[in-house]
Protein backbone atom coordinates (compact mmCIF):
# COMPACT_ATOMS: atom_id res chain seq x y z
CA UNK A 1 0.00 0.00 0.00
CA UNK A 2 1.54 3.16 -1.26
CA UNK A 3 1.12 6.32 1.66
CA UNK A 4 -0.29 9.50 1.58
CA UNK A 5 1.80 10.88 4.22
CA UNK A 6 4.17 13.67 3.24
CA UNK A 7 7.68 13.06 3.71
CA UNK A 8 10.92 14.83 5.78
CA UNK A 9 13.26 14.35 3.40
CA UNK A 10 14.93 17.43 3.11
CA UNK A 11 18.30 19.23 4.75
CA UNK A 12 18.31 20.32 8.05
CA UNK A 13 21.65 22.01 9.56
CA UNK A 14 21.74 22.01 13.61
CA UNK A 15 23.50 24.66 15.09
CA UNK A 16 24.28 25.86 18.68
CA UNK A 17 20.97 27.62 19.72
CA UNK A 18 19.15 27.61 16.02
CA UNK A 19 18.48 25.13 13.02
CA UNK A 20 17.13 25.27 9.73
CA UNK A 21 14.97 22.93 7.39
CA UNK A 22 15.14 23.31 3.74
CA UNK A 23 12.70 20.51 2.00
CA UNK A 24 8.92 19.32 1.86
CA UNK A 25 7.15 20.06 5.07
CA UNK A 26 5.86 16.93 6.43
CA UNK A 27 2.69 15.47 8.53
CA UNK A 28 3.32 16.55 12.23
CA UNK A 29 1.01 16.33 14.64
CA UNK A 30 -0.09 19.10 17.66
CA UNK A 31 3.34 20.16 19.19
CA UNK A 32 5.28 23.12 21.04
CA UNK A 33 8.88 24.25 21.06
CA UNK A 34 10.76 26.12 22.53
CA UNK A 35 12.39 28.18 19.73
CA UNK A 36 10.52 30.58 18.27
CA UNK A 37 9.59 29.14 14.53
CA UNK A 38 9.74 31.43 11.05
CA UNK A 39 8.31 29.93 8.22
CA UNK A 40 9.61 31.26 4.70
CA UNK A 41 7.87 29.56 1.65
CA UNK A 42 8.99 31.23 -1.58
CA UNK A 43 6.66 28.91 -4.31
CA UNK A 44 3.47 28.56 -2.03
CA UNK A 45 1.69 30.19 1.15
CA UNK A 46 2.28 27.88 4.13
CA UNK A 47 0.06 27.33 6.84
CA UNK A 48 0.06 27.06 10.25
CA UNK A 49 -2.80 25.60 12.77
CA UNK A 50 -3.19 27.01 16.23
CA UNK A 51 -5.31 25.91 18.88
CA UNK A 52 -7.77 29.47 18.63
CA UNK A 53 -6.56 30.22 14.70
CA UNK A 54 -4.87 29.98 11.55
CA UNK A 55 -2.40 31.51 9.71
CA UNK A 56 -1.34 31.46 5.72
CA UNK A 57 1.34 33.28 4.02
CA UNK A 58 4.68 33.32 2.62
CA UNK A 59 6.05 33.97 6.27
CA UNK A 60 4.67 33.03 9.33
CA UNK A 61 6.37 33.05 13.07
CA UNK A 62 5.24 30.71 15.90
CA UNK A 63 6.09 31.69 18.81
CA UNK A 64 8.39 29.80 21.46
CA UNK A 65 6.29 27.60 23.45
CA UNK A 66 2.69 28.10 21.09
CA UNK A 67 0.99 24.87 20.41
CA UNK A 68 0.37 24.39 16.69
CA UNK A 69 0.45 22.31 13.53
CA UNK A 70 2.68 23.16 9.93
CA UNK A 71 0.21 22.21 7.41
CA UNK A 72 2.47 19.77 5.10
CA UNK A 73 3.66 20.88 1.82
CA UNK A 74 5.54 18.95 -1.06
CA UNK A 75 6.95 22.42 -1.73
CA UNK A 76 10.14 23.09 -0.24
CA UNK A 77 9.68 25.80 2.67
CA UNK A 78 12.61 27.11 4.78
CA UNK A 79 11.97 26.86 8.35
CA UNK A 80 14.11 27.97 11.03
CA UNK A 81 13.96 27.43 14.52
CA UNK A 82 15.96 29.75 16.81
CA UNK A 83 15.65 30.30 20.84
CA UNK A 84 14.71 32.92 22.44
CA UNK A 85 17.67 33.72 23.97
CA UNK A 86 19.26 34.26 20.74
CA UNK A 87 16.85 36.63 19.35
CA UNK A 88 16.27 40.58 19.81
CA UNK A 89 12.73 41.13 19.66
CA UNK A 90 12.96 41.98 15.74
CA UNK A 91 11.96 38.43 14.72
CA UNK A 92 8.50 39.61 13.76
CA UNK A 93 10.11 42.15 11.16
CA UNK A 94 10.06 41.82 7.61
CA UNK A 95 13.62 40.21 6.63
CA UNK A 96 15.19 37.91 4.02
CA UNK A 97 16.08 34.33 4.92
CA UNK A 98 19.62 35.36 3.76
CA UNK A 99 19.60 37.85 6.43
CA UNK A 100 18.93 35.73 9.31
CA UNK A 101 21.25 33.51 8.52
CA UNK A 102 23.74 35.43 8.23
CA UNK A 103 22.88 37.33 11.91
CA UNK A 104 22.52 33.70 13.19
CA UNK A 105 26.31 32.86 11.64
CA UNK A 106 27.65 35.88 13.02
CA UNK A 107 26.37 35.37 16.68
CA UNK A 108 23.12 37.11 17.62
CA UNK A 109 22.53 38.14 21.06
CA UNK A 110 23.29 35.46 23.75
CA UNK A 111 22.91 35.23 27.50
CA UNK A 112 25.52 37.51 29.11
CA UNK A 113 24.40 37.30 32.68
CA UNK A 114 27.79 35.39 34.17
CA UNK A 115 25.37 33.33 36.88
CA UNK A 116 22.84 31.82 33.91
CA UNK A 117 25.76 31.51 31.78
CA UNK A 118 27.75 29.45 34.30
CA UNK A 119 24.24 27.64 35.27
CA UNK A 120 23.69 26.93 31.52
CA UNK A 121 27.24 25.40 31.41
CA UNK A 122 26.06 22.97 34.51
CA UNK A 123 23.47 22.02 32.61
CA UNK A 124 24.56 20.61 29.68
CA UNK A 125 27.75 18.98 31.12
CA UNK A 126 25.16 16.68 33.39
CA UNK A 127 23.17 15.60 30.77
CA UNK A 128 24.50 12.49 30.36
CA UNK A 129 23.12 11.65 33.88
CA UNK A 130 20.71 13.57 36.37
CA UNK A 131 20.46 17.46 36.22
CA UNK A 132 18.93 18.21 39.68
CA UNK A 133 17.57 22.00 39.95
CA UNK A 134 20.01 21.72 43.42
CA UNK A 135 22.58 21.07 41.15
CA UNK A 136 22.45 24.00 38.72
CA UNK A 137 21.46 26.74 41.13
CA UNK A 138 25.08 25.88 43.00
CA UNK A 139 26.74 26.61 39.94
CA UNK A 140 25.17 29.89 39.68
CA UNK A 141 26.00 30.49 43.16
CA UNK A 142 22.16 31.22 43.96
CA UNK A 143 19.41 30.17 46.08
CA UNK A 144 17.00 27.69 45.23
CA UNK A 145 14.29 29.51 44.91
CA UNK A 146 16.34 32.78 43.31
CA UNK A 147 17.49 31.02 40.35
CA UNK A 148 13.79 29.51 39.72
CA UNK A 149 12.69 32.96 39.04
CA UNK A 150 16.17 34.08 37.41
CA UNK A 151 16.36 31.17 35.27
CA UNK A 152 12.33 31.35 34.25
CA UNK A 153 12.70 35.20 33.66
CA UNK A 154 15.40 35.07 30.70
CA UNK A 155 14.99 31.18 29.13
CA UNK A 156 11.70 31.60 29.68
CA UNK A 157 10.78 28.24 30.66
CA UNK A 158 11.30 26.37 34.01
CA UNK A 159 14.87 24.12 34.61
CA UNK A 160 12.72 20.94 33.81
CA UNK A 161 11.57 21.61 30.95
CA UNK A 162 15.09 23.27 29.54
CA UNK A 163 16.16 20.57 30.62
CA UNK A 164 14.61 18.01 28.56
CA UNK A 165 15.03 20.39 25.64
CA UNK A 166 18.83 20.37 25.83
CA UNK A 167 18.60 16.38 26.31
CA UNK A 168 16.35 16.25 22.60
CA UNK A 169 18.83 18.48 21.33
CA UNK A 170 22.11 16.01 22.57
CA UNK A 171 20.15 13.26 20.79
CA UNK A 172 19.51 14.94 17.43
CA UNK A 173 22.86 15.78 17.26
CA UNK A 174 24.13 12.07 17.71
CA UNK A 175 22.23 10.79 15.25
CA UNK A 176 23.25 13.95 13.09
CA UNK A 177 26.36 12.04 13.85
CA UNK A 178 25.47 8.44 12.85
CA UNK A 179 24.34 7.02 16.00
CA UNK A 180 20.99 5.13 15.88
CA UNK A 181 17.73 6.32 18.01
CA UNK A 182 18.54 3.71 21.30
CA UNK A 183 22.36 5.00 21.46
CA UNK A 184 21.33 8.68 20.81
CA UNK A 185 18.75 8.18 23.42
CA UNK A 186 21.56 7.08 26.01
CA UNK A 187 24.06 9.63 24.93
CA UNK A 188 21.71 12.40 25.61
CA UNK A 189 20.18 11.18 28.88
CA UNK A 190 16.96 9.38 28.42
CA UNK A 191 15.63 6.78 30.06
CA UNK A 192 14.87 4.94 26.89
CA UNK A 193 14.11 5.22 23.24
CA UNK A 194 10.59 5.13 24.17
CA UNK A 195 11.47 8.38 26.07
CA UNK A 196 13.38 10.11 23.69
CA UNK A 197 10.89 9.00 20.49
CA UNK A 198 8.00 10.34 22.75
CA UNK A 199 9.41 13.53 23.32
CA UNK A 200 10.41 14.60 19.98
CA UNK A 201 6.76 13.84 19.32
CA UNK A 202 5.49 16.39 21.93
CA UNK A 203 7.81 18.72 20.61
CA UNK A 204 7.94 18.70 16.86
CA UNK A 205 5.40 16.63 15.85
CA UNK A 206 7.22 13.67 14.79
CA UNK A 207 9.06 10.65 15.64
CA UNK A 208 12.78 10.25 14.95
CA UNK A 209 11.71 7.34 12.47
CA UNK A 210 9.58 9.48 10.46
CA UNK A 211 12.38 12.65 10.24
CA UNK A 212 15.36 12.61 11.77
CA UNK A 213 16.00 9.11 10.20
CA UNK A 214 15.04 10.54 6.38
CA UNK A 215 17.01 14.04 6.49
CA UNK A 216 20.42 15.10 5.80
CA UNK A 217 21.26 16.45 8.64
CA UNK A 218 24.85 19.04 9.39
CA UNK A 219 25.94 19.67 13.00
CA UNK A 220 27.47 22.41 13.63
CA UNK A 221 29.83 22.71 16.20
CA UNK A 222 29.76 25.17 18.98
């Protein structure tokens, strides 16, 4: 039986803090992210589903954390995914793909307060084990219950869930890498391949099997 479902087969390139997807747009599901999302489709309108509306045009943003659904296309559309952190408020302005990618090459704003930064650092050297909220607020020499509301008011999101954002991104990147979904899993601290399959699901949409596994994918190192 031949299927309907519209494929991820196109080029995605994974950098520190941003990515971009050049290729067919395919099925997803409900999701959320946390980088903000800009759509550029040069041969069609795209759409995009949320929960209350819809929107359709040749560029679209989601914003980070906003439930919604990419309508597939077997156009090619240019989507790139960048956090917060790395942007300057301007994302909703009118500007050329080229553009951003060239601000995003070139280093866009970062975080520059020395106790998230140093926090930040904690955090992805534990992910290969258990990243306790204990943990990370030592390394920013803070309180508890400081660095919750430090940490919430520029990433935007509580330790958790950064947390198991950083882990998706360790994983992507090892199968970037050639690693297969149960070792990627591992590598980036998951309980399981059940775990780390289920999560990119809540997050983009997809499974590894029906993305990841289909794409050319670049890593870019830090």
């Amino acid at each position: 039986m031949v299927s309907n479902k519209t494929q991820w087969e196109g080029k995605l390139l994974l950098a520190q803090g941003w990515a971009h997807y050049h290729g067919p747009a395919g099925d997803t599901t409900f999701h959320a992210h946390y980088p903000v999302q800009l759509v550029f489709s040069e041969s069609c309108e795209a759409t995009v589903t949320f929960d209350d509306r819809q929107m359709v045009g040749r560029f679209l943003l989601v914003p980070s954390n906003a439930k919604h659904m990419l309508a597939p296309s077997q156009r090619p559309l240019d989507l790139l995914y960048i956090e917060p952190t790395l942007l300057d408020g301007s994302e909703g302005e009118s500007r050329p793909l080229s553009a951003w990618l060239l601000a995003l090459r070139q280093g866009m704003s970062t975080v520059d307060n020395p106790k998230m930064f140093r926090a930040l650092e904690a955090v992805d050297g534990a992910l290969g084990g258990k990243v306790t909220l204990d943990m990370v607020a030592r390394a920013a020499g803070m309180s508890k219950s400081s660095f919750t509301k430090l940490f919430r008011a520029i990433i935007g999101m509580p330790l958790r869930r950064y947390v198991m954002w950083r882990r998706l991104n360790v994983a992507v990147s090892e199968i970037g890498a050639g690693a297969d979904a149960t070792q990627a899993a591992h590598k980036a601290g998951f309980a399981d391949s059940a775990h780390f399959s289920r999560t990119m699901r809540e997050t983009f949409g997809v499974s590894p099997a029906d993305s990841l596994l289909k794409i050319k994918m670049t890593v870019v190192s830090p």
